[in-house]
C-alpha atoms as a PDB file:
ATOM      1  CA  UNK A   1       0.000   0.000   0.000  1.00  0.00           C
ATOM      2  CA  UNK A   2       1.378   3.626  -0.794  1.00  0.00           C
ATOM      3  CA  UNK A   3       1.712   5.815   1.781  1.00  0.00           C
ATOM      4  CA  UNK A   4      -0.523   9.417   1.125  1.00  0.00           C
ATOM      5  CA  UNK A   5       1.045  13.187   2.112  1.00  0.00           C
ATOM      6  CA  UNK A   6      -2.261  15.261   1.615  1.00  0.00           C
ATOM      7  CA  UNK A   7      -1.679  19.045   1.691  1.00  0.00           C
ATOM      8  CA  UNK A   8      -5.055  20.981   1.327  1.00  0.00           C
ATOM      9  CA  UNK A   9      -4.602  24.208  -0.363  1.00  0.00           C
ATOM     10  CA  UNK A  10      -6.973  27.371  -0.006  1.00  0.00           C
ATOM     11  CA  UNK A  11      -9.222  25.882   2.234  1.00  0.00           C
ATOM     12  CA  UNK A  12      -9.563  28.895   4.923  1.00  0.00           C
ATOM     13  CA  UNK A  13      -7.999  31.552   2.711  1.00  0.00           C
ATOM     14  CA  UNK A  14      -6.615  32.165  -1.016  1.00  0.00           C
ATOM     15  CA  UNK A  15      -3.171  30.050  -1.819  1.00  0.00           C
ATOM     16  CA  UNK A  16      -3.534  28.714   1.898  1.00  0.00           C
ATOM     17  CA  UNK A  17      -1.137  25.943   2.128  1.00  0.00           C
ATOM     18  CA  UNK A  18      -2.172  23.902   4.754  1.00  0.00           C
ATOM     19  CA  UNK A  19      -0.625  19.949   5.165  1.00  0.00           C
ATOM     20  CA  UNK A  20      -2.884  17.559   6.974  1.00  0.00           C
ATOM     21  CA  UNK A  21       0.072  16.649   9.071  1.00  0.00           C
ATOM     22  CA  UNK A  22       3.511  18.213   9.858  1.00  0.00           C
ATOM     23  CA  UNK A  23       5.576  15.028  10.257  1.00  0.00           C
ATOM     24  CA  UNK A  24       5.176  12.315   7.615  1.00  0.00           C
ATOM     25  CA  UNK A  25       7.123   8.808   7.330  1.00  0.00           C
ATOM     26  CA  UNK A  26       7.715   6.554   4.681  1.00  0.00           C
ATOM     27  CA  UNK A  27       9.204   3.742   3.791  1.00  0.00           C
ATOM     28  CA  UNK A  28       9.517   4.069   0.469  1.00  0.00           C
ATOM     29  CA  UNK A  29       7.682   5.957  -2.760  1.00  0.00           C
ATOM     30  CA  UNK A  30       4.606   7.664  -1.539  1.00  0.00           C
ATOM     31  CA  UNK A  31       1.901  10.340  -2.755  1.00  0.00           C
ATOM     32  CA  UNK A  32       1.687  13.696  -2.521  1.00  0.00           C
ATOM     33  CA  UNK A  33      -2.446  14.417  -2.453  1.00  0.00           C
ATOM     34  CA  UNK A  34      -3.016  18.317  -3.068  1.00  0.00           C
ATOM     35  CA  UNK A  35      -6.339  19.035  -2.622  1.00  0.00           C
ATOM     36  CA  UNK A  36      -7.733  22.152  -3.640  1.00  0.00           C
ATOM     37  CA  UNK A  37     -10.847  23.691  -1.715  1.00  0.00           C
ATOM     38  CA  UNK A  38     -11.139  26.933  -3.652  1.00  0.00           C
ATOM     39  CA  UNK A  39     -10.137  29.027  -6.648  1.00  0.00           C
ATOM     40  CA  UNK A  40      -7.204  26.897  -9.413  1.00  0.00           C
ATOM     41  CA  UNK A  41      -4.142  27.740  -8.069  1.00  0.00           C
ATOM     42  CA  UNK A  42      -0.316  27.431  -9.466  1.00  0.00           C
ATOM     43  CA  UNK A  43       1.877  25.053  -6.579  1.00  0.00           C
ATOM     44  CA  UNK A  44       5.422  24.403  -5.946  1.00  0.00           C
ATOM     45  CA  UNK A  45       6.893  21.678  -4.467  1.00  0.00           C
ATOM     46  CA  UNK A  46      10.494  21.125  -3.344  1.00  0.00           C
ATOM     47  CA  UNK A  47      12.028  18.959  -1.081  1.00  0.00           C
ATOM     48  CA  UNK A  48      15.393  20.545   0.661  1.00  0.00           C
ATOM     49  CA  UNK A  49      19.001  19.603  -0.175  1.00  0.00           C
ATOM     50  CA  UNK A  50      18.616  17.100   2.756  1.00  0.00           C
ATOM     51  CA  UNK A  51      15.565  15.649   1.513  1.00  0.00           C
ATOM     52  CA  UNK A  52      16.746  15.448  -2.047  1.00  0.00           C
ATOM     53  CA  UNK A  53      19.001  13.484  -1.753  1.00  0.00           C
ATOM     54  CA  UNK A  54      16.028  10.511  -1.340  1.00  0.00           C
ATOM     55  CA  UNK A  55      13.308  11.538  -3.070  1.00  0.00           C
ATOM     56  CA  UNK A  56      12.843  12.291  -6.423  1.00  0.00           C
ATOM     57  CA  UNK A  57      10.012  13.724  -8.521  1.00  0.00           C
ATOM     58  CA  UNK A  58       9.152  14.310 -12.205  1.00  0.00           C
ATOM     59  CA  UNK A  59       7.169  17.693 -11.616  1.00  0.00           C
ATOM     60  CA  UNK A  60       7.669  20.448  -9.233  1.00  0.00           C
ATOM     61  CA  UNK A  61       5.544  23.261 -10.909  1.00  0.00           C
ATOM     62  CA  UNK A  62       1.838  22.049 -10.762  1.00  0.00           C
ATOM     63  CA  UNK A  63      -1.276  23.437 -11.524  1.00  0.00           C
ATOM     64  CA  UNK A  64      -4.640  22.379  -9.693  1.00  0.00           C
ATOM     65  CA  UNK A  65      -7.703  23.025 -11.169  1.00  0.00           C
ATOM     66  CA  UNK A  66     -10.768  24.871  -8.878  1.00  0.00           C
ATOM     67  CA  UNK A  67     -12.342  22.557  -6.190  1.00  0.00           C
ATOM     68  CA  UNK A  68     -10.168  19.553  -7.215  1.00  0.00           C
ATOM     69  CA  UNK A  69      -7.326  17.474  -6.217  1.00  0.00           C
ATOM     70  CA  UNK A  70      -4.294  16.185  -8.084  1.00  0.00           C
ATOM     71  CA  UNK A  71      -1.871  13.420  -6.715  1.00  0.00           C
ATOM     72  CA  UNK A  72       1.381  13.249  -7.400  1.00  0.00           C
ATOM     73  CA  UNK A  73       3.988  10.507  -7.159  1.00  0.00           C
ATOM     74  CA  UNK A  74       7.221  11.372  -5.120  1.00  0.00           C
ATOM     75  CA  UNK A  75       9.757   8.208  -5.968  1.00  0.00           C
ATOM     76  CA  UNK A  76      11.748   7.526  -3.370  1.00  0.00           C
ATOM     77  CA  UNK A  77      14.551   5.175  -5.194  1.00  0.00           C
ATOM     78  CA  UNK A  78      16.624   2.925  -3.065  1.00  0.00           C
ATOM     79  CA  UNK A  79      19.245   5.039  -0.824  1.00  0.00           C
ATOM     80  CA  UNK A  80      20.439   6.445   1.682  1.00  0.00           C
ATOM     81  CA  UNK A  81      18.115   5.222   5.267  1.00  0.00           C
ATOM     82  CA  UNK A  82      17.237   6.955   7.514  1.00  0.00           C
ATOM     83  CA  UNK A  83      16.908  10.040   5.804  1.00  0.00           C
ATOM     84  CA  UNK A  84      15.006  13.160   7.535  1.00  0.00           C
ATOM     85  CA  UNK A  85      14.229  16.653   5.684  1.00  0.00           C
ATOM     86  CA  UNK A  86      11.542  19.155   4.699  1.00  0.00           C
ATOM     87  CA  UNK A  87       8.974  19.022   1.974  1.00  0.00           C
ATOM     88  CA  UNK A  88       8.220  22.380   1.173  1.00  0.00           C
ATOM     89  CA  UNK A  89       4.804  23.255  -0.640  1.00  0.00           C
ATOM     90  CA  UNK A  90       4.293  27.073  -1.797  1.00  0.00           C
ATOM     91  CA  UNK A  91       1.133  28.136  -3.964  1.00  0.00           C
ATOM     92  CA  UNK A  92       0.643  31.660  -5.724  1.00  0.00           C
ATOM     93  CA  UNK A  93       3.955  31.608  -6.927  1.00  0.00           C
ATOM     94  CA  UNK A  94       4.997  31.422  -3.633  1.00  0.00           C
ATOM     95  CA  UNK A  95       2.931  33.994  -1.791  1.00  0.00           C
ATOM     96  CA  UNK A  96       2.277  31.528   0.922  1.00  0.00           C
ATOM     97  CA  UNK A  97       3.785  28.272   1.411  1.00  0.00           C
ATOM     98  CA  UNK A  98       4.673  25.231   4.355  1.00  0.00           C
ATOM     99  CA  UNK A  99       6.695  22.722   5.128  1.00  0.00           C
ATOM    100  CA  UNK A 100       6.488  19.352   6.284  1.00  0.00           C
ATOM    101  CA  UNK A 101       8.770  16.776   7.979  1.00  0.00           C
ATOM    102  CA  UNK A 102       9.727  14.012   6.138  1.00  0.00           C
ATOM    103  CA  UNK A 103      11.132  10.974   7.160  1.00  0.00           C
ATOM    104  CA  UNK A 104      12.396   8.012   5.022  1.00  0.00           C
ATOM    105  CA  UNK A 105      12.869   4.616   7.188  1.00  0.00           C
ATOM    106  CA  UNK A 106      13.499   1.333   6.525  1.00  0.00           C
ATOM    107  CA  UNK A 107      10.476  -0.722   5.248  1.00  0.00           C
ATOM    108  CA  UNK A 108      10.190  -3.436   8.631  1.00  0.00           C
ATOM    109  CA  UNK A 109      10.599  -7.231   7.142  1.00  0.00           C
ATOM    110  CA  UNK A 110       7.071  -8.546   7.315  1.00  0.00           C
ATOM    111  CA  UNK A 111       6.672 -11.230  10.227  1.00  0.00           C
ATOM    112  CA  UNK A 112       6.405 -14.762   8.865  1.00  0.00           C
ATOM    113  CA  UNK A 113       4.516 -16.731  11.301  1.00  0.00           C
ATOM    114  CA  UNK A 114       7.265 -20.530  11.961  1.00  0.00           C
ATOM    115  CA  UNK A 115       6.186 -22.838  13.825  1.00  0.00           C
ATOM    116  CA  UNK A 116       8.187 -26.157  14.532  1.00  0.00           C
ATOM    117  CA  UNK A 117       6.958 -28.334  11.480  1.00  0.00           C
ATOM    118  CA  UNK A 118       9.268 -26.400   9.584  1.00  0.00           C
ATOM    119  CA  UNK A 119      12.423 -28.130  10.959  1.00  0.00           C
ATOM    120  CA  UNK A 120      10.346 -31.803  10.510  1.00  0.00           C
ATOM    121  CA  UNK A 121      11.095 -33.567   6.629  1.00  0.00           C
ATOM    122  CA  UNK A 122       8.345 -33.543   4.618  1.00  0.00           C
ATOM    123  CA  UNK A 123       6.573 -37.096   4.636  1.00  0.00           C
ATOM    124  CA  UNK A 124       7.029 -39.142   1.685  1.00  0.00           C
ATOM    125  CA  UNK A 125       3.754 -39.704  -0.453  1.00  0.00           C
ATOM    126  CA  UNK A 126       1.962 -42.812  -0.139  1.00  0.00           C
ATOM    127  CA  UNK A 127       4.213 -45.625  -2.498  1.00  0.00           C
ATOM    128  CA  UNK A 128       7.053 -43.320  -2.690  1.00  0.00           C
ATOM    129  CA  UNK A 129       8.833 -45.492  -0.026  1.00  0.00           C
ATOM    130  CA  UNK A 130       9.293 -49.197  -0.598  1.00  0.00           C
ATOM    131  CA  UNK A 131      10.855 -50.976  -3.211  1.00  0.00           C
ATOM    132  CA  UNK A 132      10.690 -50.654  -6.179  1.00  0.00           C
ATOM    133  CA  UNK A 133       7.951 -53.016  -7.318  1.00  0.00           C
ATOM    134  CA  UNK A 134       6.237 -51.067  -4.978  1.00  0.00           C
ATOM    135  CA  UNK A 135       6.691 -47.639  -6.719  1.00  0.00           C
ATOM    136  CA  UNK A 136       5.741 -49.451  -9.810  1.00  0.00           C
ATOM    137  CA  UNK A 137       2.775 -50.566  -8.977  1.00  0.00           C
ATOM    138  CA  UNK A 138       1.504 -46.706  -7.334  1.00  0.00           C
ATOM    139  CA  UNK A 139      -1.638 -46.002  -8.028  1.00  0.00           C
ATOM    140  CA  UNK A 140       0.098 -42.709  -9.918  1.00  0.00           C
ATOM    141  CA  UNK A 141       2.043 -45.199 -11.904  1.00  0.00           C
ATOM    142  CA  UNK A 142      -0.538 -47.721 -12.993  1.00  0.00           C
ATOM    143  CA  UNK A 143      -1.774 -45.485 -16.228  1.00  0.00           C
ATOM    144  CA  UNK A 144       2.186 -45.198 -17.802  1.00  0.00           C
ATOM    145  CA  UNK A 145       2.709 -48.631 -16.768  1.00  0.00           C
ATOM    146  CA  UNK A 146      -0.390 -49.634 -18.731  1.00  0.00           C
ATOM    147  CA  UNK A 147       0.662 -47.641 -22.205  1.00  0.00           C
ATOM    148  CA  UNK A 148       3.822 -48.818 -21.589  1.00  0.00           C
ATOM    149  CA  UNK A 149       2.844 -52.415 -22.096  1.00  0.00           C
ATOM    150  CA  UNK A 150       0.677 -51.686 -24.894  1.00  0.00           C
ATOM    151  CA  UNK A 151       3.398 -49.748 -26.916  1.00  0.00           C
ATOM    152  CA  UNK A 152       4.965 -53.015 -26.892  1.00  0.00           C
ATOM    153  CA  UNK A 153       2.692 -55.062 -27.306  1.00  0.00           C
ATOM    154  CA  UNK A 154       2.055 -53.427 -30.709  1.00  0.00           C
ATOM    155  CA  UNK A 155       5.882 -52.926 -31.766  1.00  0.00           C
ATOM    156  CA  UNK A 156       6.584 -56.242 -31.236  1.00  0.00           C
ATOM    157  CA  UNK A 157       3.298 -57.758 -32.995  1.00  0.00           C
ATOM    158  CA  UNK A 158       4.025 -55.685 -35.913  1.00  0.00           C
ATOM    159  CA  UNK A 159       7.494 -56.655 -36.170  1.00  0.00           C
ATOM    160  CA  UNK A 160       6.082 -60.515 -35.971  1.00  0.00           C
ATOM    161  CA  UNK A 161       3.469 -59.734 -38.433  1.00  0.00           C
ATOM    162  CA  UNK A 162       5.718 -57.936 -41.305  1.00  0.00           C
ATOM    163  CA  UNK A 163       9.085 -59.728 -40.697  1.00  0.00           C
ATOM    164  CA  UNK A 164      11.334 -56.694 -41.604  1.00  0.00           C
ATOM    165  CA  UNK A 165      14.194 -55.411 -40.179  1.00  0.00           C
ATOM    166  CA  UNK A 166      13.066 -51.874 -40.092  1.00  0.00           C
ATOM    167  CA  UNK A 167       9.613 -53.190 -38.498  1.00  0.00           C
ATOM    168  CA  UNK A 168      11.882 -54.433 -35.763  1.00  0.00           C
ATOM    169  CA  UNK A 169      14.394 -52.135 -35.443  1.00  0.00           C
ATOM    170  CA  UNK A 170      11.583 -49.691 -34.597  1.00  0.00           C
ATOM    171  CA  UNK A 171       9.973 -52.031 -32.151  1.00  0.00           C
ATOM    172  CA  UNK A 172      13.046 -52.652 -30.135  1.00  0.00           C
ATOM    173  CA  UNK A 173      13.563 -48.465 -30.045  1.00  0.00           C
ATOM    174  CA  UNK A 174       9.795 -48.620 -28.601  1.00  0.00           C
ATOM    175  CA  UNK A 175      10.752 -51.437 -25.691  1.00  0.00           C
ATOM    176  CA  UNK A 176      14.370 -49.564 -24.919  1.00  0.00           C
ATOM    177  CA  UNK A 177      12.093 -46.388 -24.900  1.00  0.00           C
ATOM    178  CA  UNK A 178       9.267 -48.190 -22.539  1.00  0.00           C
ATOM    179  CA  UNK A 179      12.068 -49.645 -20.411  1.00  0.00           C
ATOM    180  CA  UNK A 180      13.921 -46.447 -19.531  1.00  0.00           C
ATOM    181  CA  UNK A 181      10.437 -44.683 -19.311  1.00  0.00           C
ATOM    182  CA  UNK A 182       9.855 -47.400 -16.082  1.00  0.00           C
ATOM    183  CA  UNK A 183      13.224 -46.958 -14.972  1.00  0.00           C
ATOM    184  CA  UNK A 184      12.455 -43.246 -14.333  1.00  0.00           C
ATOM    185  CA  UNK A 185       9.245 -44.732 -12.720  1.00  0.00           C
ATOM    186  CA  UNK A 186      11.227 -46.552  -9.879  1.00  0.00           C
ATOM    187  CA  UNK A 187      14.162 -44.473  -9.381  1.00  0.00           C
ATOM    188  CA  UNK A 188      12.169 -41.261  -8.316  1.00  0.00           C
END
């Protein structure tokens, strides 16, 4: 979630710059929410040589439009932390103007909730322990075993049936390919 700096502007008196709060942290890129309660009005923003060296944004000079608000983005690339300075906001060309403290802190690392089946090995599925025959004969096996004995089945009835050596060539590539597809079967 991004963090939100709003700053209301002209809500008591022309160009008012008033910030909804005069210390603001962050841990990272947040928003900067003008919100305009009268006439349009011409804003400035700039953060001070402490601040900017953190923060970063694409438009200082911005115009708000009467009884609206415009949000603007205030990237805070990765840097120096902690970092503490003053966001300064000015409207009517900087008749009138404020400041507000900004702080940029490390982001906390969110708490991962470990309990002690983390430390425990992970039990084996059912038929993955046994012997072999055993993992053969998996319920999860049964279907390749199955093709597997049709395949040849076929390759070697069509090599009796034509009697050519390509015929069997092919059906002896079909058992070495069934044989080594079982193999990977048993030796998960």
């Amino acid at each position: 979630m991004v963090d939100t700096l709003t700053v209301h502007l002209s809500r008591g008196e022309l160009h008012e710059v008033a910030p909804a709060t005069a210390d603001f942290e962050t841990g990272g890129t947040f928003e900067l929410e003008l919100v305009n309660h009268g006439r349009a009005s011409h804003v400035h923003v700039h953060p001070d040589d402490a601040l900017a060296r953190g923060v970063h944004l694409d438009e200082t000079n911005l115009y708000v439009e009467t009884d609206s608000t415009r949000v603007v983005e205030v990237a805070v690339p990765d840097g120096p932390r902690p970092l503490r300075g003053a966001l300064e906001i000015s409207a009517g060309y900087g008749a009138t103007g404020s400041s507000v403290d900004v702080g940029i802190v490390e982001r906390p690392e969110p708490d991962l909730p470990v309990d002690e089946t983390l430390a425990e090995p992970e039990p084996k599925p059912a038929g993955a322990s046994g012997s072999a025959l055993d993992r053969l004969l998996a319920e999860e096996s049964l279907p390749v075993l199955g093709l597997g004995v049709v395949a040849v089945l076929i390759a070697l009835g069509a090599a009796v049936a034509f009697g050519d050596l390509v015929v069997a060539v092919g059906a002896l590539v079909v058992v070495a390919g069934v044989l080594g597809a079982l193999y990977a079967l048993v030796s998960e």
